[in-house]
PDB file of N, CA and C in Angstrom:
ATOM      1  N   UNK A   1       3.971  25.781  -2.058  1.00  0.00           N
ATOM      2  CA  UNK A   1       4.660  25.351  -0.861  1.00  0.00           C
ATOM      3  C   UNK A   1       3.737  25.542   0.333  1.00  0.00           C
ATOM      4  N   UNK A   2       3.946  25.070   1.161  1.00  0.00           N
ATOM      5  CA  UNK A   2       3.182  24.730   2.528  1.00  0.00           C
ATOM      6  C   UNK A   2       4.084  24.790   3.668  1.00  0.00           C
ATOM      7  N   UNK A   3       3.501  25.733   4.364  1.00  0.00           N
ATOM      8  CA  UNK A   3       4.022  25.886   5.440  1.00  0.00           C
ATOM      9  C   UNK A   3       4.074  25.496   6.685  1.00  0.00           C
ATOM     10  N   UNK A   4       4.616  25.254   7.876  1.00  0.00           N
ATOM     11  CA  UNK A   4       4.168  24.582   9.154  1.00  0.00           C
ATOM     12  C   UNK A   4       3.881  25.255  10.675  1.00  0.00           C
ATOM     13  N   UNK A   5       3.158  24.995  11.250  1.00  0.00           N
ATOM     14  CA  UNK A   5       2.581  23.441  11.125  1.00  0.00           C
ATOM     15  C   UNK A   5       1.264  23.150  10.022  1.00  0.00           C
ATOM     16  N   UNK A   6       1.161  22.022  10.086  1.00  0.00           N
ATOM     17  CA  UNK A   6       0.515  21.742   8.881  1.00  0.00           C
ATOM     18  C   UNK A   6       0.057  20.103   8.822  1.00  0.00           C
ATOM     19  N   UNK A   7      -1.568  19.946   8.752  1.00  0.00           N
ATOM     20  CA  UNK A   7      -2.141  18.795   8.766  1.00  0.00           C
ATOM     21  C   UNK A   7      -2.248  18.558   7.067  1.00  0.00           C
ATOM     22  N   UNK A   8      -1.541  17.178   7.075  1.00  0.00           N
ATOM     23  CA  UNK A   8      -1.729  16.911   5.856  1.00  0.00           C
ATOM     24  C   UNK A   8      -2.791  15.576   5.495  1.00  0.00           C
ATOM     25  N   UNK A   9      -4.038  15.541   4.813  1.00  0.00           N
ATOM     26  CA  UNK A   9      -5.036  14.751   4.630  1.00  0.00           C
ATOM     27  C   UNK A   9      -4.903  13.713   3.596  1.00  0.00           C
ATOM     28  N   UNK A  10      -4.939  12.655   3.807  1.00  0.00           N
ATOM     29  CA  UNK A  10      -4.364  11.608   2.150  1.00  0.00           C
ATOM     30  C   UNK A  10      -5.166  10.230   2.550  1.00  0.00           C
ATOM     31  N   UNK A  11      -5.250   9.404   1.416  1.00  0.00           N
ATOM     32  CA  UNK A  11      -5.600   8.072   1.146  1.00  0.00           C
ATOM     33  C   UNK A  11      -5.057   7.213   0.278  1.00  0.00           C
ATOM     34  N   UNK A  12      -5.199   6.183   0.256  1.00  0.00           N
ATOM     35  CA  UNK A  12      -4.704   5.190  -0.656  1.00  0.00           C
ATOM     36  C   UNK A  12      -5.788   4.844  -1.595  1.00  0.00           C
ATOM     37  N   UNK A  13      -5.138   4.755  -2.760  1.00  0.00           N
ATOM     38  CA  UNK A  13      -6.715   4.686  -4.091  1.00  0.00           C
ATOM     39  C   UNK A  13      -5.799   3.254  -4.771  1.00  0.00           C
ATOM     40  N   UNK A  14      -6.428   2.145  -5.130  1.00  0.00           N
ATOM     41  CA  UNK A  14      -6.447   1.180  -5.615  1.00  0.00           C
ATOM     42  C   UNK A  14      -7.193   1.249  -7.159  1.00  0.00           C
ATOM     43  N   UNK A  15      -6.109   1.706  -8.141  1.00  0.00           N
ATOM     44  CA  UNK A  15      -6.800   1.306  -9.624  1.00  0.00           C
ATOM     45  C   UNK A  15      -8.112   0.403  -9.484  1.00  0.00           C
ATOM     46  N   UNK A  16      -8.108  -0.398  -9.241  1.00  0.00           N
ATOM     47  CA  UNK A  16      -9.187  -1.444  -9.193  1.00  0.00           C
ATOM     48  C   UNK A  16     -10.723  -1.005  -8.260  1.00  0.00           C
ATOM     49  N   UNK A  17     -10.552   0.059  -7.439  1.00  0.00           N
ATOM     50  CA  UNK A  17     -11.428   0.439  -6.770  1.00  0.00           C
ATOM     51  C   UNK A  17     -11.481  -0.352  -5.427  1.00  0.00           C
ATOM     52  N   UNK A  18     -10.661  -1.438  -5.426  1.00  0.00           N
ATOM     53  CA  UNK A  18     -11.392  -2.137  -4.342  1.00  0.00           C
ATOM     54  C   UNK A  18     -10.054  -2.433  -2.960  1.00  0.00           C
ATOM     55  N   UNK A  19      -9.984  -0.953  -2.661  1.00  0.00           N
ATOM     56  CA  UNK A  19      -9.338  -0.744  -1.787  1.00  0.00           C
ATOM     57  C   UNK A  19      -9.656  -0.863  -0.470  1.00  0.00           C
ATOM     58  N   UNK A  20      -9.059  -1.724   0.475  1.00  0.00           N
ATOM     59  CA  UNK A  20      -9.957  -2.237   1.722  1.00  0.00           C
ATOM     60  C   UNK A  20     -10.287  -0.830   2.821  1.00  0.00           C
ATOM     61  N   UNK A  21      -9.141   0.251   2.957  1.00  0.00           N
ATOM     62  CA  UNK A  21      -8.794   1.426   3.162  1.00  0.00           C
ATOM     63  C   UNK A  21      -9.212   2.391   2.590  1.00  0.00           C
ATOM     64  N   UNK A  22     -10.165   2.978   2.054  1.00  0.00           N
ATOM     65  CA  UNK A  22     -10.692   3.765   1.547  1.00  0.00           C
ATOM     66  C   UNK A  22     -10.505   5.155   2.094  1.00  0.00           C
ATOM     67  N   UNK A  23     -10.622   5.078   3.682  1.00  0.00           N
ATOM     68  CA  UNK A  23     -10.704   6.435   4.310  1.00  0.00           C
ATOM     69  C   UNK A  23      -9.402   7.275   4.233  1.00  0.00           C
ATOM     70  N   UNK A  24      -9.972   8.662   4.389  1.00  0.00           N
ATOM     71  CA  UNK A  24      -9.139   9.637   4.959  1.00  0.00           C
ATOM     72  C   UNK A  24      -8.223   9.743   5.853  1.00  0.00           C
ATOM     73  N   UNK A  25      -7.127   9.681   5.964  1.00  0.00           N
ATOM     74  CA  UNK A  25      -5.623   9.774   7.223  1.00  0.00           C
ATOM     75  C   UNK A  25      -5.051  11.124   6.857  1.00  0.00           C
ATOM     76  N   UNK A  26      -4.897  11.485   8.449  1.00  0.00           N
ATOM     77  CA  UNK A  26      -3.980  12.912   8.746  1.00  0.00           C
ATOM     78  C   UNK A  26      -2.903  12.531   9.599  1.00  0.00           C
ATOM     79  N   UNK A  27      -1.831  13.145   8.645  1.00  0.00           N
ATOM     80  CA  UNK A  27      -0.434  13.847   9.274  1.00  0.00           C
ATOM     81  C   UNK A  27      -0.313  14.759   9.743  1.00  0.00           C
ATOM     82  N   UNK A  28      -0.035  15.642  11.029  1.00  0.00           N
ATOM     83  CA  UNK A  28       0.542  16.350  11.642  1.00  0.00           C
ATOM     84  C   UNK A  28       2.094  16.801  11.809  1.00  0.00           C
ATOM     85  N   UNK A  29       2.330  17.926  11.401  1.00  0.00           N
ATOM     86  CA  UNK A  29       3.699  18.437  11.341  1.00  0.00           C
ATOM     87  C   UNK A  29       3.648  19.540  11.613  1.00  0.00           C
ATOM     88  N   UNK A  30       4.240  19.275  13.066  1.00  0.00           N
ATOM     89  CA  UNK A  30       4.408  20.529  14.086  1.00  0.00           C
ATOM     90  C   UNK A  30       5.506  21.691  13.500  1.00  0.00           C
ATOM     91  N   UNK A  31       5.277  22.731  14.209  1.00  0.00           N
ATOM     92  CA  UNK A  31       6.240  23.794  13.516  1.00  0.00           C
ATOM     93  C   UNK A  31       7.850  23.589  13.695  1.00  0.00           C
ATOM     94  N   UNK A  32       7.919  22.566  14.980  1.00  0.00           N
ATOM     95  CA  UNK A  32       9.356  22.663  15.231  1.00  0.00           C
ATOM     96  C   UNK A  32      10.015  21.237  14.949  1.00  0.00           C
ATOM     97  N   UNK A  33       9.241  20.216  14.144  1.00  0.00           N
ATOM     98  CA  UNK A  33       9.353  19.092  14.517  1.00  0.00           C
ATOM     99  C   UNK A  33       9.719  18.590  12.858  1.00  0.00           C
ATOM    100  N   UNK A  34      10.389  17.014  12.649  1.00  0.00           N
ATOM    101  CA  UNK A  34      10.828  16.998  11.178  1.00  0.00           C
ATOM    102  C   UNK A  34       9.473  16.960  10.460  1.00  0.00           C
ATOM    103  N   UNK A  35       9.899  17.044   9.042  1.00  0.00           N
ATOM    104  CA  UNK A  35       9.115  17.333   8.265  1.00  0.00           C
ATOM    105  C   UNK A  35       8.929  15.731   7.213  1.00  0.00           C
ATOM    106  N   UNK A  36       9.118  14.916   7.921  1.00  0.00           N
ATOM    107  CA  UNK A  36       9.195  13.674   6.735  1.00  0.00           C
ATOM    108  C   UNK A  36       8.335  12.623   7.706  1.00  0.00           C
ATOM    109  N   UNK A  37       7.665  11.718   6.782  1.00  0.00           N
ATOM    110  CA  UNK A  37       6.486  11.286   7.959  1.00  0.00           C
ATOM    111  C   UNK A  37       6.746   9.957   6.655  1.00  0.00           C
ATOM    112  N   UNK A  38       7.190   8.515   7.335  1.00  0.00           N
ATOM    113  CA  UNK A  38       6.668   7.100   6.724  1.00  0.00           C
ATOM    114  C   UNK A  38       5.466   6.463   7.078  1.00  0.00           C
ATOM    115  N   UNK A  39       4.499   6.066   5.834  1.00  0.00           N
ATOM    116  CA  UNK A  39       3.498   5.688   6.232  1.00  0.00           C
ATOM    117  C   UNK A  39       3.276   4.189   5.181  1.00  0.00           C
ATOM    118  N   UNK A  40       2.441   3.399   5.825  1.00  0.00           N
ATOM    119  CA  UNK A  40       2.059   1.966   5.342  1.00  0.00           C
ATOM    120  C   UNK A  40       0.900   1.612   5.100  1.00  0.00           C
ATOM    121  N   UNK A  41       0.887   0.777   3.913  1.00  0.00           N
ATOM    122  CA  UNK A  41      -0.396   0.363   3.416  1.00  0.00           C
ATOM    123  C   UNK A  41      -0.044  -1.086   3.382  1.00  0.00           C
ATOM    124  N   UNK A  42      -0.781  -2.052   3.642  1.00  0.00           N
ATOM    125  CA  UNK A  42      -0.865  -3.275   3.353  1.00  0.00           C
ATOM    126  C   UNK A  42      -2.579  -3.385   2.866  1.00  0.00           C
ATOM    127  N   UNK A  43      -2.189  -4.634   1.561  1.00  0.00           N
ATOM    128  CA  UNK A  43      -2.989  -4.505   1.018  1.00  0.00           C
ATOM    129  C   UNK A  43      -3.543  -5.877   0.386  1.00  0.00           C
ATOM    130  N   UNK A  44      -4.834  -6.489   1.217  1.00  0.00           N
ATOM    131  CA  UNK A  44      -4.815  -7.727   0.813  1.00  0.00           C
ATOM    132  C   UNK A  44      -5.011  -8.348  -0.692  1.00  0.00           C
ATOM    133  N   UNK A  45      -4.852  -9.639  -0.851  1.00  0.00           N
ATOM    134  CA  UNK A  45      -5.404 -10.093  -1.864  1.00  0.00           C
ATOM    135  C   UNK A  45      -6.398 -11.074  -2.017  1.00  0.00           C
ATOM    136  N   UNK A  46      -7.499 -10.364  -1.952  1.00  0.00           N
ATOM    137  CA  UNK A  46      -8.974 -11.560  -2.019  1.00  0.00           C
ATOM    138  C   UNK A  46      -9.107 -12.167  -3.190  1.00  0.00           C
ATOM    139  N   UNK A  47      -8.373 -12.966  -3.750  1.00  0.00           N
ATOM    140  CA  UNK A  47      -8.138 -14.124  -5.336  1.00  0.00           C
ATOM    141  C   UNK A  47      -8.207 -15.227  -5.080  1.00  0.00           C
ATOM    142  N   UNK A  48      -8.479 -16.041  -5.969  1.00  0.00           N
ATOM    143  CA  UNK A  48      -8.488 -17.534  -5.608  1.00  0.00           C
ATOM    144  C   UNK A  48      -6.786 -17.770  -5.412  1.00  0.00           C
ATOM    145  N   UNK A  49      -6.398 -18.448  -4.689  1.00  0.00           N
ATOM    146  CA  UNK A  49      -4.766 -18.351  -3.866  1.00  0.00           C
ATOM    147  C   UNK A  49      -3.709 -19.205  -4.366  1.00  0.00           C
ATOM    148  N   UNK A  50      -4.609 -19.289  -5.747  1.00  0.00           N
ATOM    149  CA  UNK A  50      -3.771 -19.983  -6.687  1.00  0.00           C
ATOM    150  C   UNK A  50      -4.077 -19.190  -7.834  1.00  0.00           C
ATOM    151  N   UNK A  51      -3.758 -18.055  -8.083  1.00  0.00           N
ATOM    152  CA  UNK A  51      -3.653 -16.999  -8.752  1.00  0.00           C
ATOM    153  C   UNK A  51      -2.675 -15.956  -9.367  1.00  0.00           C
ATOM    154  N   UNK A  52      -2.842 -15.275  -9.650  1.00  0.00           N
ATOM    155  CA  UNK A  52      -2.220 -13.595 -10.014  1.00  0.00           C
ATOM    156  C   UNK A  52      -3.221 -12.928  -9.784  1.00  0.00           C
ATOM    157  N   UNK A  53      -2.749 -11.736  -8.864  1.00  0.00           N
ATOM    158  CA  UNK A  53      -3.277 -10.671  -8.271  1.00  0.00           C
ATOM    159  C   UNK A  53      -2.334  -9.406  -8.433  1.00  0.00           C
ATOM    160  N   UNK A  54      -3.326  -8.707  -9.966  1.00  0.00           N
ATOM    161  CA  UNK A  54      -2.158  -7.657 -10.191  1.00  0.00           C
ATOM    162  C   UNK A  54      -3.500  -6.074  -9.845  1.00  0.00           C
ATOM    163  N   UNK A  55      -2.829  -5.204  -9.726  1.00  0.00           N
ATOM    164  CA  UNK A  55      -3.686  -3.920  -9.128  1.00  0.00           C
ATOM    165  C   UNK A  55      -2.160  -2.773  -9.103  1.00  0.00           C
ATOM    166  N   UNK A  56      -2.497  -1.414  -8.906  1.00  0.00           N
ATOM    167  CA  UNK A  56      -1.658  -0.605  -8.540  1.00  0.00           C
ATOM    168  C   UNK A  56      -2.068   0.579  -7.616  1.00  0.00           C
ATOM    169  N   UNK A  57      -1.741   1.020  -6.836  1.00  0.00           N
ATOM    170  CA  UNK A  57      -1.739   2.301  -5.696  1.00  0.00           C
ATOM    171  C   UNK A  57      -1.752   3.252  -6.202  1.00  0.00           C
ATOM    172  N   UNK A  58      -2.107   4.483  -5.774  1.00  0.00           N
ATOM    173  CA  UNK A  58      -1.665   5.914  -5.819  1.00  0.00           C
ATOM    174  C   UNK A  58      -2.161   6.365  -4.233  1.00  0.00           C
ATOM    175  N   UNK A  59      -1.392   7.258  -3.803  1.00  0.00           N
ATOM    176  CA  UNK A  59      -1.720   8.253  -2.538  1.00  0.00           C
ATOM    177  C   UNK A  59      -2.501   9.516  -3.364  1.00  0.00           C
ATOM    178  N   UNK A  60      -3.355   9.904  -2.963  1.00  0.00           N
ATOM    179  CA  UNK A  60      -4.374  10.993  -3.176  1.00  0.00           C
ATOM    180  C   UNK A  60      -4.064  12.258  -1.575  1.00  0.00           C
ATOM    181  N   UNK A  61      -3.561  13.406  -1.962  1.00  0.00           N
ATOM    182  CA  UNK A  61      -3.765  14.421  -0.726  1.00  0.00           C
ATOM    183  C   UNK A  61      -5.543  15.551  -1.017  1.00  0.00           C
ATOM    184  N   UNK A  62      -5.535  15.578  -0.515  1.00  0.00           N
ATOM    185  CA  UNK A  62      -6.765  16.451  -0.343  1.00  0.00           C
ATOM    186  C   UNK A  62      -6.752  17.766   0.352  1.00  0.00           C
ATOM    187  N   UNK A  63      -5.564  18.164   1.278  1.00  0.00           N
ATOM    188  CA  UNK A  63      -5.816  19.176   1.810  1.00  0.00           C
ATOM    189  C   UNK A  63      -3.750  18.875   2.476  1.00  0.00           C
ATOM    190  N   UNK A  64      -3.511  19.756   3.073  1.00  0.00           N
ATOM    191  CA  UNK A  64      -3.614  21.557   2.755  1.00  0.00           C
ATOM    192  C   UNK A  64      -4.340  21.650   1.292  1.00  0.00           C
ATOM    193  N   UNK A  65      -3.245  21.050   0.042  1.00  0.00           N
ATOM    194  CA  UNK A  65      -3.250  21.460  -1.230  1.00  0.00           C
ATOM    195  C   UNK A  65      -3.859  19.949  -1.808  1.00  0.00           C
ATOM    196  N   UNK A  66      -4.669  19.845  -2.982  1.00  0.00           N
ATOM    197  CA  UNK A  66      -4.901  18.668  -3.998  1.00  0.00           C
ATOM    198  C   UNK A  66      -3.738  18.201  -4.308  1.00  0.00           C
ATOM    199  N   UNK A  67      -3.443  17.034  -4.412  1.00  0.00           N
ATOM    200  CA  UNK A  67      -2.203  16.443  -4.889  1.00  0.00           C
ATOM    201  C   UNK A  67      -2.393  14.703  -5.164  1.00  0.00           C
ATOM    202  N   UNK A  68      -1.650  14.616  -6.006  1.00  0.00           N
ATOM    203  CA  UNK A  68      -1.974  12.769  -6.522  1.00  0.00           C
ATOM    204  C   UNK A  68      -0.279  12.083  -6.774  1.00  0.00           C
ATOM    205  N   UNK A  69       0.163  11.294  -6.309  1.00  0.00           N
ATOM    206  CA  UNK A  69       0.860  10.580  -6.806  1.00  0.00           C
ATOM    207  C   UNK A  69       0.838   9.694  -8.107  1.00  0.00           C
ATOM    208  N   UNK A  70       2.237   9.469  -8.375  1.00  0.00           N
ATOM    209  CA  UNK A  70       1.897   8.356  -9.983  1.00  0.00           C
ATOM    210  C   UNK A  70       1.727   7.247  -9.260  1.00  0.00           C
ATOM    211  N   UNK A  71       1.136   5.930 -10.245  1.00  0.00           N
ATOM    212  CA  UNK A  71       0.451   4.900  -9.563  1.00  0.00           C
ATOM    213  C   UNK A  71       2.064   3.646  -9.415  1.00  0.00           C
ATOM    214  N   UNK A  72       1.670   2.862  -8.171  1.00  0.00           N
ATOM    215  CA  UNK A  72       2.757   2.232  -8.229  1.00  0.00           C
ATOM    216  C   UNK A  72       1.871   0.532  -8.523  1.00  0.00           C
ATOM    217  N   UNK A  73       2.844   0.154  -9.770  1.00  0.00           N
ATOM    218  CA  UNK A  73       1.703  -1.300  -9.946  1.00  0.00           C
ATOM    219  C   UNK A  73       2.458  -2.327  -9.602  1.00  0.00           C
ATOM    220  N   UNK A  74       1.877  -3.445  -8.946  1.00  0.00           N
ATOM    221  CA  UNK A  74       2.466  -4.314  -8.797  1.00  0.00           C
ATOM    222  C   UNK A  74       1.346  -5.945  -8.784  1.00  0.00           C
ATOM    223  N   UNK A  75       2.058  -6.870  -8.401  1.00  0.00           N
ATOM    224  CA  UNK A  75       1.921  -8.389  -8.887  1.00  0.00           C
ATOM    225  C   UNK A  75       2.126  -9.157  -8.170  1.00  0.00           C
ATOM    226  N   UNK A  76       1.108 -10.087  -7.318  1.00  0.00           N
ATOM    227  CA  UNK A  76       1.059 -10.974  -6.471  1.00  0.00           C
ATOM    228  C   UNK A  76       0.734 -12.432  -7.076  1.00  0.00           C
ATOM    229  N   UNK A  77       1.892 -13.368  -7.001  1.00  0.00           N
ATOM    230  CA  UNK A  77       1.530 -14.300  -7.577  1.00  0.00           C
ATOM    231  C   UNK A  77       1.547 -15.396  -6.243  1.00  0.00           C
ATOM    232  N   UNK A  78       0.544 -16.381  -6.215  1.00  0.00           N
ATOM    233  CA  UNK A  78       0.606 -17.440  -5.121  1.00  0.00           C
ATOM    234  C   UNK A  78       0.883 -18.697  -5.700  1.00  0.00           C
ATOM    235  N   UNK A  79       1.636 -19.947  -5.165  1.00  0.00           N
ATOM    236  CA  UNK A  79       1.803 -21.220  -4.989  1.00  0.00           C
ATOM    237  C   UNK A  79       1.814 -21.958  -4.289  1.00  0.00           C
ATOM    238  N   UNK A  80       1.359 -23.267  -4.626  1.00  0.00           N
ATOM    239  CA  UNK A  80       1.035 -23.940  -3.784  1.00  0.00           C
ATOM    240  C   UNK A  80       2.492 -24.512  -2.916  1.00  0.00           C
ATOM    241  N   UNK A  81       2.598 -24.437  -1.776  1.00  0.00           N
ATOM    242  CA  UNK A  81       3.524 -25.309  -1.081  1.00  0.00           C
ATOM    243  C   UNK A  81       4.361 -26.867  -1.514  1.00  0.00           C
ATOM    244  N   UNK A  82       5.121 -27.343  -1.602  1.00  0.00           N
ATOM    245  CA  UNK A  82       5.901 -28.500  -1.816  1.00  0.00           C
ATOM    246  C   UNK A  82       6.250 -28.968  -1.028  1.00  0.00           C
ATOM    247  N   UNK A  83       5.634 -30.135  -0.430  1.00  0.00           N
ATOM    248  CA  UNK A  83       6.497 -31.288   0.685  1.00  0.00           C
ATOM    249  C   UNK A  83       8.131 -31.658   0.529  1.00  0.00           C
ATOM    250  N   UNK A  84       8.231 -31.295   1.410  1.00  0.00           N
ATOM    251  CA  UNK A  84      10.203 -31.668   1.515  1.00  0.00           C
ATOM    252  C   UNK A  84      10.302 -33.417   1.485  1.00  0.00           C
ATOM    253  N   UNK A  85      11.446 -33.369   1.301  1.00  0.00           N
ATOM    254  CA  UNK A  85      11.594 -34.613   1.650  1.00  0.00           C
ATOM    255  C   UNK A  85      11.300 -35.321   3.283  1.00  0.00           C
ATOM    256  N   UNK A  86      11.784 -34.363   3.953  1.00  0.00           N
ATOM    257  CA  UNK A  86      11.250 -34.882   6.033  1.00  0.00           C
ATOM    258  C   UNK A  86       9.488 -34.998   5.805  1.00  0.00           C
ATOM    259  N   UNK A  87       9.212 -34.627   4.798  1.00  0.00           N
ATOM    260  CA  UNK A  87       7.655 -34.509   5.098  1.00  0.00           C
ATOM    261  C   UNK A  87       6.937 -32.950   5.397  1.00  0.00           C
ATOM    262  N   UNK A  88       8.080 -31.877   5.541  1.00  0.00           N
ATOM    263  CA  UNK A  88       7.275 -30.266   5.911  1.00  0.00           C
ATOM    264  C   UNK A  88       7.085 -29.632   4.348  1.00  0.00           C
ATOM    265  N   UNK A  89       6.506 -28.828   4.552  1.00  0.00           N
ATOM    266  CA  UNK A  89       6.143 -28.139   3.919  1.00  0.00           C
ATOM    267  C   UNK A  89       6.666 -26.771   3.520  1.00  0.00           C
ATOM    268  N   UNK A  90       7.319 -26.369   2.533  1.00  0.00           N
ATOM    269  CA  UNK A  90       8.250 -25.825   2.132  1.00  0.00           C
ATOM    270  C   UNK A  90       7.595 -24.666   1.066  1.00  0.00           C
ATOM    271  N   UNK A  91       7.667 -23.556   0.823  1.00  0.00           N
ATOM    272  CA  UNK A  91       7.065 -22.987  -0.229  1.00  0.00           C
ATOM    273  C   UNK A  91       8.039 -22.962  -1.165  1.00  0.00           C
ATOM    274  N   UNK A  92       8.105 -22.956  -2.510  1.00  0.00           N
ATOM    275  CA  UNK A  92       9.120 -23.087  -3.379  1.00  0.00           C
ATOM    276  C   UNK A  92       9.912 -21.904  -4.203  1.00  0.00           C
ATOM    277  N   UNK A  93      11.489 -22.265  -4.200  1.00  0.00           N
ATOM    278  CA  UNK A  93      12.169 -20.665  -4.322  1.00  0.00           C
ATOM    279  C   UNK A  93      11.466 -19.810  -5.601  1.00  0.00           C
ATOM    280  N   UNK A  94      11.575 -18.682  -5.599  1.00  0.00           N
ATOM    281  CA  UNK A  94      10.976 -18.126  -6.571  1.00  0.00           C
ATOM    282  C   UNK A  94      12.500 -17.491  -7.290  1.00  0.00           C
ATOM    283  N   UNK A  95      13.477 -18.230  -6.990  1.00  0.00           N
ATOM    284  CA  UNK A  95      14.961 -17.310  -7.797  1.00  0.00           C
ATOM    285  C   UNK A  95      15.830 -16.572  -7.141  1.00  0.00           C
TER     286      UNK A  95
END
């Protein structure tokens, strides 16, 4: 357990290695302040854009304590757009 306040050090690791984010990010959690912190990764997909683009995450901590999350995998699939009938351009339902 870890106590506060307390800088917490982490990254985002991409199975694939080719994580655009590589670096180190710190959380701060003051002694009097909550203890739950949301954080975001967006994560591109450099594929030909008529593809599948599959890869999975883990958060890595490094400090206070070593710590790893399980990996979360997921699946980017792209298509091409479909002209409507007016003539726009419509991307098509996926369900």
């Amino acid at each position: 357990m870890v106590r506060v306040p307390a800088t917490v050090e982490y990254r985002w690791v991409a199975r694939s290695g080719q994580s655009p984010d590589p670096g180190w990010r710190a959380l701060t959690f003051p002694a009097d302040g909550d203890l739950t912190r949301r954080v975001e990764h967006l994560e591109p997909v450099r594929r030909d854009m008529w593809s599948t683009y599959r890869d999975a995450l883990r958060v890595e901590v490094r400090a206070p304590v070593r710590e790893e999350s399980d990996e979360a995998a997921f699946t980017v699939t792209c298509a091409r757009e479909v002209p409507s009938a007016d003539g726009t351009s419509t991307a098509p339902d996926s369900g």
